[in-house]
Each structure stands twice: as structure tokens, then as C-alpha cells.
Protein backbone atom coordinates (compact mmCIF):
# COMPACT_ATOMS: atom_id res chain seq x y z
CA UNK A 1 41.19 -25.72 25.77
CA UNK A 2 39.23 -26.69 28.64
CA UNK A 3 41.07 -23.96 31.04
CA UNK A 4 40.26 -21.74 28.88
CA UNK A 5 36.80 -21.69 28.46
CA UNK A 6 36.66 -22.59 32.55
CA UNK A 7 38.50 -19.22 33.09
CA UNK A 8 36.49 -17.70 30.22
CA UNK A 9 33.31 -18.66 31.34
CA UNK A 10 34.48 -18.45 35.00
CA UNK A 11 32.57 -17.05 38.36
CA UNK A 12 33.85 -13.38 36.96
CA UNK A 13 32.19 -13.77 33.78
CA UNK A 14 29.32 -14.54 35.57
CA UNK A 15 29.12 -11.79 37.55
CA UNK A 16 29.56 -9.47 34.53
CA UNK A 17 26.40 -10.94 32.83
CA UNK A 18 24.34 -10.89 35.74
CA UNK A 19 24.84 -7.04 35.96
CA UNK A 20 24.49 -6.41 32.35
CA UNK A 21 21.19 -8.35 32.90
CA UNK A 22 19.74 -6.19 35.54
CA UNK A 23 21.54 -3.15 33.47
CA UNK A 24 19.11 -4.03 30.76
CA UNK A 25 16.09 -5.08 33.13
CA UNK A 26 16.07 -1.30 34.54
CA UNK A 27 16.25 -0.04 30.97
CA UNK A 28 12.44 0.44 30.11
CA UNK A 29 12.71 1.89 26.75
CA UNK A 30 14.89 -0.89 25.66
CA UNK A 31 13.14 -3.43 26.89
CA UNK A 32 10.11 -1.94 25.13
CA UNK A 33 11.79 -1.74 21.95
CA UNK A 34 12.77 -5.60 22.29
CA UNK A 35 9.21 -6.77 23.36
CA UNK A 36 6.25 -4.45 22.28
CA UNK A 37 8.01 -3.72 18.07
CA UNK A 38 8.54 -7.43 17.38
CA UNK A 39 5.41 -8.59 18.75
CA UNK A 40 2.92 -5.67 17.30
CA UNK A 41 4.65 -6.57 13.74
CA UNK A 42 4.52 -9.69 13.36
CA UNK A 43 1.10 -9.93 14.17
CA UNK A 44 0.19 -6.97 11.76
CA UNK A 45 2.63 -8.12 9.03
CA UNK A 46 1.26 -11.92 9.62
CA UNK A 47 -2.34 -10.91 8.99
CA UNK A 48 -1.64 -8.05 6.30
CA UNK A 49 1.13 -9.73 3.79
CA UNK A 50 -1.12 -12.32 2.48
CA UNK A 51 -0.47 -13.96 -0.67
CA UNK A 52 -3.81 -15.16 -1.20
CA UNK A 53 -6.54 -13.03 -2.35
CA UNK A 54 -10.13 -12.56 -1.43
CA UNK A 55 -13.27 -10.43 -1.39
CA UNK A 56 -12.12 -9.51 -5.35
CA UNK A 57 -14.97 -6.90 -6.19
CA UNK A 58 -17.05 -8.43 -8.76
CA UNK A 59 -19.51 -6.92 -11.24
CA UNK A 60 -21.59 -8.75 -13.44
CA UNK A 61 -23.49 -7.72 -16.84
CA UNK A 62 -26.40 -10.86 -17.65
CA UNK A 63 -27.95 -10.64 -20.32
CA UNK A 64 -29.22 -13.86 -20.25
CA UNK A 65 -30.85 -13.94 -17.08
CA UNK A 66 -32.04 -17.14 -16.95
CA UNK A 67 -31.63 -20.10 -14.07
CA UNK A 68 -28.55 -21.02 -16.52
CA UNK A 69 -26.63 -17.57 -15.89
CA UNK A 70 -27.05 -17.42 -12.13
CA UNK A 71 -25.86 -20.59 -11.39
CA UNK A 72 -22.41 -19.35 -13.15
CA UNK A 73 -22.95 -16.39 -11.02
CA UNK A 74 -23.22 -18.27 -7.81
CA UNK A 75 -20.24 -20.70 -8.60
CA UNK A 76 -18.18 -18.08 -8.83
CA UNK A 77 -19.49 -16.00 -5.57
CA UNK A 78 -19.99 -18.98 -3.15
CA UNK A 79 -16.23 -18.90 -1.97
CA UNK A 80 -14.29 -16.44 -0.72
CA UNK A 81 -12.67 -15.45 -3.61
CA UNK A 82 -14.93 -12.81 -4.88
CA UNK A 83 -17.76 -10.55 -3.03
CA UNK A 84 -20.54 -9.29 -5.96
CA UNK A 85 -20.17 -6.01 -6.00
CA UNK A 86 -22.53 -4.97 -8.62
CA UNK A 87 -25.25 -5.92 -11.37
CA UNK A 88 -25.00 -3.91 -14.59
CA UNK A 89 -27.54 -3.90 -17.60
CA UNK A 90 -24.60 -2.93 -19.71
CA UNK A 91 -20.56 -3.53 -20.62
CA UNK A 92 -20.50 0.16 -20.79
CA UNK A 93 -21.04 0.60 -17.53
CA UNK A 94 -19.08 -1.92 -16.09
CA UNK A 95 -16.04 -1.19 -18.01
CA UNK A 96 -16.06 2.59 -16.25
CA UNK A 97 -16.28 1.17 -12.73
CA UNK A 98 -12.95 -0.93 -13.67
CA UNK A 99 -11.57 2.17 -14.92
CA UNK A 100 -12.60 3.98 -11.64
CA UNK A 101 -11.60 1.10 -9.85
CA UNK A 102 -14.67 0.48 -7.90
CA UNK A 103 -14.30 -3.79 -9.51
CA UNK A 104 -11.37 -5.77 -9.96
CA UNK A 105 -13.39 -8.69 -12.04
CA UNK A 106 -15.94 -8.02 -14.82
CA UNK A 107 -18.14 -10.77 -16.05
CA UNK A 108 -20.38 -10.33 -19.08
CA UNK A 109 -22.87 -13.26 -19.92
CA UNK A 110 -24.23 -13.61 -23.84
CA UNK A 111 -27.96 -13.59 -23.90
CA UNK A 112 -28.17 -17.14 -25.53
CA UNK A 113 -26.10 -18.10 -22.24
CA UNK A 114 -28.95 -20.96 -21.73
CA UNK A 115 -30.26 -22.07 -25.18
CA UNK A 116 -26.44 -22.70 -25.79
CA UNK A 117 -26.12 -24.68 -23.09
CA UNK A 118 -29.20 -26.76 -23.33
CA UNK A 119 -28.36 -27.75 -27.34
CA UNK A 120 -25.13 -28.76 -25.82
CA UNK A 121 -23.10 -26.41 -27.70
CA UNK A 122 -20.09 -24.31 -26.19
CA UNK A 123 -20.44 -21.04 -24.51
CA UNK A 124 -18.45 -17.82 -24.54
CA UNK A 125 -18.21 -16.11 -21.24
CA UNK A 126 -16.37 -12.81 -21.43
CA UNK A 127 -13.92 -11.52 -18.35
CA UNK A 128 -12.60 -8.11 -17.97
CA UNK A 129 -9.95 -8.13 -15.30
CA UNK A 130 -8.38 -5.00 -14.11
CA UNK A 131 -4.68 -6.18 -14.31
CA UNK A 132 -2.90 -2.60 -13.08
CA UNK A 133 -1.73 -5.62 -10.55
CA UNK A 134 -0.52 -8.15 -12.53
CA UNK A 135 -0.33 -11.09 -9.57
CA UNK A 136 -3.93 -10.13 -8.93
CA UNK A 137 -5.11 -10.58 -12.46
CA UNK A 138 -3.48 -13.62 -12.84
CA UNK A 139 -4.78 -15.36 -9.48
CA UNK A 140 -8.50 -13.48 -10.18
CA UNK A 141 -8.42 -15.47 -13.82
CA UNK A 142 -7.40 -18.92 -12.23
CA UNK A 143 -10.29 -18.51 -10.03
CA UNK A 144 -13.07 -17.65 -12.74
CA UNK A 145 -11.24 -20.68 -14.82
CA UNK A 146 -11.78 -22.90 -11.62
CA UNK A 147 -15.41 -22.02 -10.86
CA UNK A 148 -16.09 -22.34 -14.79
CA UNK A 149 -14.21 -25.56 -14.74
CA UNK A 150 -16.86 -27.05 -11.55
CA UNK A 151 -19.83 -25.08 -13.89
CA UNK A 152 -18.69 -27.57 -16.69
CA UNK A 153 -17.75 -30.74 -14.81
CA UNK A 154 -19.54 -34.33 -15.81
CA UNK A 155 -22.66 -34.84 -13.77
CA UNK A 156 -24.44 -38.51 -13.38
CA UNK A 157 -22.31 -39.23 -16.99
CA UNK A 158 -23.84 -36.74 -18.70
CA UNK A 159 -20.70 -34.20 -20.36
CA UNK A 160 -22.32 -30.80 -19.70
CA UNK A 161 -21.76 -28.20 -22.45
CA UNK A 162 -18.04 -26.13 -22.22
CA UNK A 163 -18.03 -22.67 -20.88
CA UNK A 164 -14.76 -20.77 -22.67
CA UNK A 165 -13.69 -17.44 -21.49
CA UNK A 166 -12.96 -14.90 -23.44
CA UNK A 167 -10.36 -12.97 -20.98
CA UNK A 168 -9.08 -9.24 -21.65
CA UNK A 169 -6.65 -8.02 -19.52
CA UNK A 170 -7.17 -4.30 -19.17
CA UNK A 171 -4.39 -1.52 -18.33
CA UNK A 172 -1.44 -4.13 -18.81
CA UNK A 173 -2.26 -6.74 -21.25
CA UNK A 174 1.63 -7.92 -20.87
CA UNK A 175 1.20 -8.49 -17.46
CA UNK A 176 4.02 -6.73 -16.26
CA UNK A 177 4.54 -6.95 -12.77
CA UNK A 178 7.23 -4.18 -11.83
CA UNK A 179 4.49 -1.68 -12.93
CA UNK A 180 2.31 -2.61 -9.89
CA UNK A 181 5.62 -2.59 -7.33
CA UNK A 182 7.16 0.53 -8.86
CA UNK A 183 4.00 2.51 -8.29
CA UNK A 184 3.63 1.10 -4.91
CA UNK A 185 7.52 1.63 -3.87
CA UNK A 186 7.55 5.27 -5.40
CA UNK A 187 5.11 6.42 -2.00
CA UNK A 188 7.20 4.55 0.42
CA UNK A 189 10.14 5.87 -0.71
CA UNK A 190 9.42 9.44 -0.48
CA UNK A 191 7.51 9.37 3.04
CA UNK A 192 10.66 7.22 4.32
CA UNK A 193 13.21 8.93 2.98
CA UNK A 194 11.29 12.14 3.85
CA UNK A 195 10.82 10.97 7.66
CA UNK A 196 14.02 9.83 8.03
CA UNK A 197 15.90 13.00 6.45
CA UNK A 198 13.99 15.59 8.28
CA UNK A 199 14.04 13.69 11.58
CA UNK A 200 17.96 13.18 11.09
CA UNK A 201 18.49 17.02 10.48
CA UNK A 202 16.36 17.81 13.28
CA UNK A 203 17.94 15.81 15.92
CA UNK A 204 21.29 16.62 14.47
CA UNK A 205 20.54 20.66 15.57
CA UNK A 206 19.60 19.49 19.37
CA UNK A 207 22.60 17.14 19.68
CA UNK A 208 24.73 19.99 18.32
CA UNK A 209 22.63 22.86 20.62
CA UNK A 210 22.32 25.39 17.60
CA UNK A 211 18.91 25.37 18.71
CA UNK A 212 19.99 27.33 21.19
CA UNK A 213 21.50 29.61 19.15
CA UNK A 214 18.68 30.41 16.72
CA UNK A 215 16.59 31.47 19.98
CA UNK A 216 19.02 34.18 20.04
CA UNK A 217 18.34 35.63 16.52
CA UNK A 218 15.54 37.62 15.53
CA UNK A 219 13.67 35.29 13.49
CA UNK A 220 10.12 33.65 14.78
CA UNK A 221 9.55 30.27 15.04
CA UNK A 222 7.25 30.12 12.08
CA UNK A 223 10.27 31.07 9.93
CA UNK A 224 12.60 28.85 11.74
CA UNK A 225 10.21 26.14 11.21
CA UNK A 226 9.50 27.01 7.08
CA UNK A 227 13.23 27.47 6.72
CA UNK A 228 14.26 24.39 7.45
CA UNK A 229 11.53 22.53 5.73
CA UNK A 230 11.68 24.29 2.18
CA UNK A 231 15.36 22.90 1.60
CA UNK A 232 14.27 19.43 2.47
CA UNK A 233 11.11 20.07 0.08
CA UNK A 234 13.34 20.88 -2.74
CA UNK A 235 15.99 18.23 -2.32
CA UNK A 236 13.31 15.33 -1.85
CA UNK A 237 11.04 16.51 -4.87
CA UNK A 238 14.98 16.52 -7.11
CA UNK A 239 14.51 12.92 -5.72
CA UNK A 240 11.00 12.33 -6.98
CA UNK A 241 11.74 13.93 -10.19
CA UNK A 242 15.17 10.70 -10.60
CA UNK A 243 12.36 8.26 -9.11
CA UNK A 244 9.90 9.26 -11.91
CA UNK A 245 12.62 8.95 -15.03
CA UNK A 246 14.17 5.50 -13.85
CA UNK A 247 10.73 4.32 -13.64
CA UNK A 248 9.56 5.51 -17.14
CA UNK A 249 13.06 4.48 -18.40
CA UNK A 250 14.28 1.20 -16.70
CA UNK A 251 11.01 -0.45 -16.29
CA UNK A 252 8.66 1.31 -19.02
CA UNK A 253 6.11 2.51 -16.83
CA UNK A 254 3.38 4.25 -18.69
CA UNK A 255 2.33 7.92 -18.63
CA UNK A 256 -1.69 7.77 -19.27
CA UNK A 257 -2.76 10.44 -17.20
CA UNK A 258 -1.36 13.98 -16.73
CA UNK A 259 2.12 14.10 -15.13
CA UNK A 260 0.84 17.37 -13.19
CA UNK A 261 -1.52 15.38 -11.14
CA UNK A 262 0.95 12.73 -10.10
CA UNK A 263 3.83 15.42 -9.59
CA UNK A 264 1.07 17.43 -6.80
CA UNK A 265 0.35 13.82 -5.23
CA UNK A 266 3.79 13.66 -4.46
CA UNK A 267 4.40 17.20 -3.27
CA UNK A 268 1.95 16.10 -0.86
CA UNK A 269 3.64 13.20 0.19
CA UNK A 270 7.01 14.85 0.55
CA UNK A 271 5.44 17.74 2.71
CA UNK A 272 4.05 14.20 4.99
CA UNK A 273 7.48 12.40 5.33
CA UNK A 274 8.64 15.83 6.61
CA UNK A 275 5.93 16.39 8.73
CA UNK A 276 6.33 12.76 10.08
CA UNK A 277 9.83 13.21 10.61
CA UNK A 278 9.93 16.55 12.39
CA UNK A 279 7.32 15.10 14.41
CA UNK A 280 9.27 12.10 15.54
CA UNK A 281 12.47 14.51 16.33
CA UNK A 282 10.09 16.46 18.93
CA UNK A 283 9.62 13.17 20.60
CA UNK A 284 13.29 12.34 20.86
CA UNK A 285 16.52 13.61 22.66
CA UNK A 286 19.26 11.72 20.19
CA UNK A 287 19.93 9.87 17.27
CA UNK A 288 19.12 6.26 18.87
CA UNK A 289 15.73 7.78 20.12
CA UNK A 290 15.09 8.89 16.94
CA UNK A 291 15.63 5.32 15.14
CA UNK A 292 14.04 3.36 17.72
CA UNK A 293 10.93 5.55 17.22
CA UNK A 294 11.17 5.49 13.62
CA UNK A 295 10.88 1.52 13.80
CA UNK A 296 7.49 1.76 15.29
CA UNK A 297 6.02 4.02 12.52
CA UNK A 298 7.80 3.53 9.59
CA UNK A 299 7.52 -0.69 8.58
CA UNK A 300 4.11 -0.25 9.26
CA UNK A 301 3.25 2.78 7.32
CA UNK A 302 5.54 0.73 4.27
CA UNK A 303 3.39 -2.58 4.91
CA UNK A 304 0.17 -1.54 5.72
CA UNK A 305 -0.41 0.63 2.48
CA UNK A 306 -1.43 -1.66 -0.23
CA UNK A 307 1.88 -0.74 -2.32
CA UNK A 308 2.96 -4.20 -2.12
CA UNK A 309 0.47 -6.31 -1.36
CA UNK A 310 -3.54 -5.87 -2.46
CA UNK A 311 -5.00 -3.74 0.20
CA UNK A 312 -8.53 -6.46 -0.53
CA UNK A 313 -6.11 -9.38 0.55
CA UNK A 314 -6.02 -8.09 3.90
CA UNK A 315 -8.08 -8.39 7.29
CA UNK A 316 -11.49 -6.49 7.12
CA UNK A 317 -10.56 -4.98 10.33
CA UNK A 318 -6.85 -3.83 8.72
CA UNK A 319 -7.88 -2.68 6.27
CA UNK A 320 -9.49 0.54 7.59
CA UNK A 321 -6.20 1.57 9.03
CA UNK A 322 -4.98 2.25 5.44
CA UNK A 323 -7.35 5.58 5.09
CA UNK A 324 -4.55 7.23 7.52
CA UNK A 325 -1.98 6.10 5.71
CA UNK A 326 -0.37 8.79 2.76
CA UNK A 327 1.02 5.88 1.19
CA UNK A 328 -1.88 3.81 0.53
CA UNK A 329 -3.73 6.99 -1.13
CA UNK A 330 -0.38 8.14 -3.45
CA UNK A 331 -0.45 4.30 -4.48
CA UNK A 332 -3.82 4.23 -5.45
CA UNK A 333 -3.29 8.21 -7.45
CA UNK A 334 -0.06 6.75 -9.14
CA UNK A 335 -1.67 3.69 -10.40
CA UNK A 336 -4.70 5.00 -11.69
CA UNK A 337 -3.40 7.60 -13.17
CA UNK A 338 -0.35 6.48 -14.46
CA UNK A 339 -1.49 3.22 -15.48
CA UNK A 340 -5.25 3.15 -16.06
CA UNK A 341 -4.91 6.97 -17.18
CA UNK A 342 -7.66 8.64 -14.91
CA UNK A 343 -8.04 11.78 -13.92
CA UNK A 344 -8.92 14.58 -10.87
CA UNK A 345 -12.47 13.29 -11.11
CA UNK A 346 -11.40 9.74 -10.35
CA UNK A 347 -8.66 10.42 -7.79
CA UNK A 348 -10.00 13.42 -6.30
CA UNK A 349 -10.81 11.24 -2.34
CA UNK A 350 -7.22 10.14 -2.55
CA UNK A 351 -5.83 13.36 -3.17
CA UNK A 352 -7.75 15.13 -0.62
CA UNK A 353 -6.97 12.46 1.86
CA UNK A 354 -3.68 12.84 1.11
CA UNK A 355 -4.22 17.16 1.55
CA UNK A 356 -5.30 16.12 4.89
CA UNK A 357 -3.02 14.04 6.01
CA UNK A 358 -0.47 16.21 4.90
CA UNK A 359 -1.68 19.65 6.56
CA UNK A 360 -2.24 17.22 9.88
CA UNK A 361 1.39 16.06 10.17
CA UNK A 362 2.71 19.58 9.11
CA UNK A 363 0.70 21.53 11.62
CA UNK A 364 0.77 19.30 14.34
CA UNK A 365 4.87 19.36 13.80
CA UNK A 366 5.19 22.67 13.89
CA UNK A 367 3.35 23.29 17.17
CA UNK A 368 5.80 20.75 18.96
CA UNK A 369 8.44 22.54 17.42
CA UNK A 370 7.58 25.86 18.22
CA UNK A 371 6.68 24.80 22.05
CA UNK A 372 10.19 23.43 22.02
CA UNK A 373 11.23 26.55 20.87
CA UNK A 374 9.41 28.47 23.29
């Protein structure tokens, strides 16, 4: 056993390792790929995928304005946990910015907040949480229980009056979960899938050199270009169309808002995957140059969106970067109106954002394609 690792691992072997060392060392691109990826992610994913949540916009209806009521209010806004968004004179009012989702927390105080609480007697506090994300709702109600909890606590042996809550959990009182990462997953999967097939059938006509070819036919670029993106269109929104029944099906996803909205969002997002993808084929000369590129953009544009993680629980400094992303804005039109049932007059910044974004990727992919072409 001994002989043979020594001839194994013997002067030869060596030799062989050193060269596929300095092989590797004049590689640039792949030592790139093995440096500069790993690094940029897992300081992006490390900051971005963070389970705890903070900054939760909070709006606030007192109607008993008294010393009494604004302590509550500054228990539960001297931590991290929630920023004060807004003051409201009504319930009316606050209940359409949750609906818009400008808040994530309501808090209505009763105007006999303080006489309550100086006869000793218990108080009811009411809390509207938007719970369109479940996890959310549920960690944005431990924290109100906790600061109402410290609002309530013993001081100097005297039992201070109880604070209840009276909690509604608005958009999914059953708390289900799978709505929140099926609407987030539905825009990652079609700006992946709609990179990663256009990119593929792009690369696949340079590595076969019927690019070549079509320069020979008649046809302009610009119907080069539209032809090969219209079959894609159609096969990816057949895609969208299964995504949308298994999610209405399997997990019971509701259908507030109108379907027609939700079904444009997505054209939109289909027309960005392709743009993305073309794009990245312009940049590359195979199939491995393809994928290495593709694991720059893609993880990113899947973690940095908000579909899986609270775009609030991230960095203040991330979480500008999400306004280019099509994914954060289709998660934000699926959910609201899908779940909360809003409408074009809600949604309308996402869905021009996401016009934008689309027309940018498009256009800018069909200029590199048509200079390759020239």
C-alpha cells in the first residue's frame, strides 16, 4: 500500500500538478470566476438574507392622545423593530395605506386609553398587521406583544393595568406561508428560465455558425432579432400560464385582483429574462461563457428581490439596488394584487418600472445583436 501511494504520489505526479497549477494561474477568467463570484455573494447574500426584521413601517391612529398613549407609542418605536411611518386621525385611513402597502403594522389606540389605565382596569389596543407575508406578521405581532408586555410590567410593586391586543391579520388571516413564497418564486422563475433559455438558444446558433448563414438571407436584423424572440415569448408565457394554475390549485393562492393585470406584469417579465439572456449571449463565445456569466447576474437578481426574504429586512444601502431589479417589482404586483386585491392605481410604479426595465434590456440586446450581425 505504501508503494503505491509513493509511486502515486511520486516526483511525476508532482510535476503534473505543478503545471496544471500554472495552467490555471494563466487562466484569468477562471480564476475570476473562482475569486471575485464567491466573494461578491457571500457578502451580498450575508447582509441581504436576514431572518430578522427591522424598520417595519408603522402607522398609528391615537385617539387618546394623552402622556398614557405615547408612551405605548415610544415602547414600541425605541428599538429597531419598527420606524413610525405615519400619524392618522382615523382607522379609515390607515387601513388604505396597509392596503396600498405604504405600512406593514397598524396601531389604533381607544380614546379612554388613559382613564383606563389610571382606574387600573384593562385596556384594548387594536393591531392591524398586513400578513400578505405570513413570517413577517407573525414576528411584527411578537414584537408589539413584547413592547406591550415591558408597557405592562410591575414597577416599584405596583401591578400596572394590562394592555390586550386585539390583533387582525389582514389579507391571510390563516397565515399561510406558501402564498408569500409562491408569489415571490413565480418572478424568479420566469426571468431565470427566460435568461437562461434565450441565452442557451443564442449561443447554440454561434457554436453551430448558422449565424453565418442568416447573414446570407434577405431578412434584416430587426426581423432576425423579433423572430427569434416571439417563439421564446410564446413558449415562456405557456409556462406562466402552468405556473399560475398549480399555484391557484396546489397551494390555493387567491385571485383578488384582475388576472389581466398580473398576466401583463408577467409579459413584461418574460420580454426581461429574454432581454437578459440575449444580452448575456452577446457577451459570450460558448456555452461555459455563457454559464459562468449567468452566475454573476442571475443568484443575485433571485436574492436581491424581496421574493424570499422582506426587502425592509435588508441593508439600507441594499436595498436601493432592488428598484433595478424586474423581480422585486413583479413580486410586489403579484402580491398586491393577487393577495391584497389592488389594482392599476396601486401598482401602477411597479408596473412601469417593470415597462422600463423591460424596453432597457430588450433594446440594449438588440443593438449588440445587430452589431454582431453587422
Amino acid at each position: 500500500m505504501r508503494d503505491a501511494l509513493r509511486r502515486l504520489f511520486g516526483g511525476r505526479f508532482w510535476a503534473l500538478a505543478l503545471k496544471e497549477l500554472r495552467q490555471i494561474r494563466r487562466d484569468r477568467r477562471l480564476t475570476i470566476s473562482l475569486i471575485v463570484p464567491p466573494t461578491l455573494q457571500i457578502l451580498l447574500f450575508g447582509f441581504a438574507l436576514d431572518s430578522d426584521v427591522r424598520n417595519l413601517r408603522l402607522g398609528v391612529v391615537d385617539d387618546s392622545r394623552t402622556a398614557e398613549s405615547r408612551e405605548l407609542i415610544s415602547v414600541l418605536t425605541q428599538n429597531r423593530s419598527f420606524r413610525l411611518a405615519a400619524m392618522y386621525t382615523t382607522a379609515d385611513l390607515l387601513g388604505k395605506d396597509l392596503a396600498t402597502g405604504r405600512l406593514d403594522v397598524g396601531v389604533v389606540v381607544p380614546y379612554d386609553f388613559a382613564r383606563l389605565r389610571a382606574r387600573g382596569r384593562p385596556n384594548t389596543v387594536q393591531v392591524l398587521l398586513n400578513a400578505a407575508n405570513a413570517n413577517t406578521a407573525q414576528i411584527a405581532q411578537g414584537y408589539v406583544e413584547g413592547g406591550v408586555a415591558f408597557l405592562s410590567r410591575d414597577v416599584a410593586g405596583i401591578r400596572a393595568a394590562p394592555v390586550e391586543l386585539r390583533t387582525a391579520l389582514l389579507y391571510n388571516p390563516g397565515l399561510v406561508n406558501a402564498w408569500f413564497i409562491v408569489t415571490g418564486v413565480f418572478g424568479t422563475l420566469i426571468i431565470l428560465n427566460g435568461s437562461l433559455v434565450s441565452a442557451a438558444t443564442m449561443i447554440r446558433e454561434k457554436e453551430r455558425g448558422t449565424v453565418e448563414q442568416l447573414l446570407m438571407t434577405p431578412a434584416s436584423a430587426l426581423e432576425m432579432i423579433t423572430a427569434k424572440m416571439v417563439p421564446l415569448f410564446v413558449l415562456l408565457m405557456t409556462m406562466v400560464l402552468l405556473v399560475i394554475a398549480v399555484a391557484r390549485v396546489v397551494f390555493g393562492v387567491p385571485f383578488r385582483g384582475t388576472p389581466g393585470l398580473v398576466l401583463f406584469a408577467c409579459a413584461c417579465c418574460v420580454l426581461s429574462g429574454i432581454g437578459l439572456g440575449t444580452l448575456i449571449s452577446t457577451f459570450a463565445r460558448s456555452a461555459s461563457q455563457t454559464q459562468l456569466i449567468s452566475f454573476f447576474i442571475n443568484p443575485p437578481l433571485a436574492m436581491l428581490s424581496g421574493g424570499l426574504t422582506p426587502i425592509e429586512a435588508m441593508p439600507r444601502w441594499v436595498q436601493p439596488l432592488t428598484l433595478l431589479n424586474p423581480i422585486a417589482h413583479f413580486s410586489t404586483i403579484a402580491r398586491s394584487v393577487l393577495i391584497k386585491g389592488a389594482g392599476l392605481d396601486v401598482v401602477y410604479p411597479n408596473v412601469l418600472a417593470l415597462i422600463a426595465l423591460a424596453s432597457v434590456f430588450v433594446g440594449i440586446s438588440a443593438w449588440r445583436f445587430r452589431r454582431q450581425l453587422a
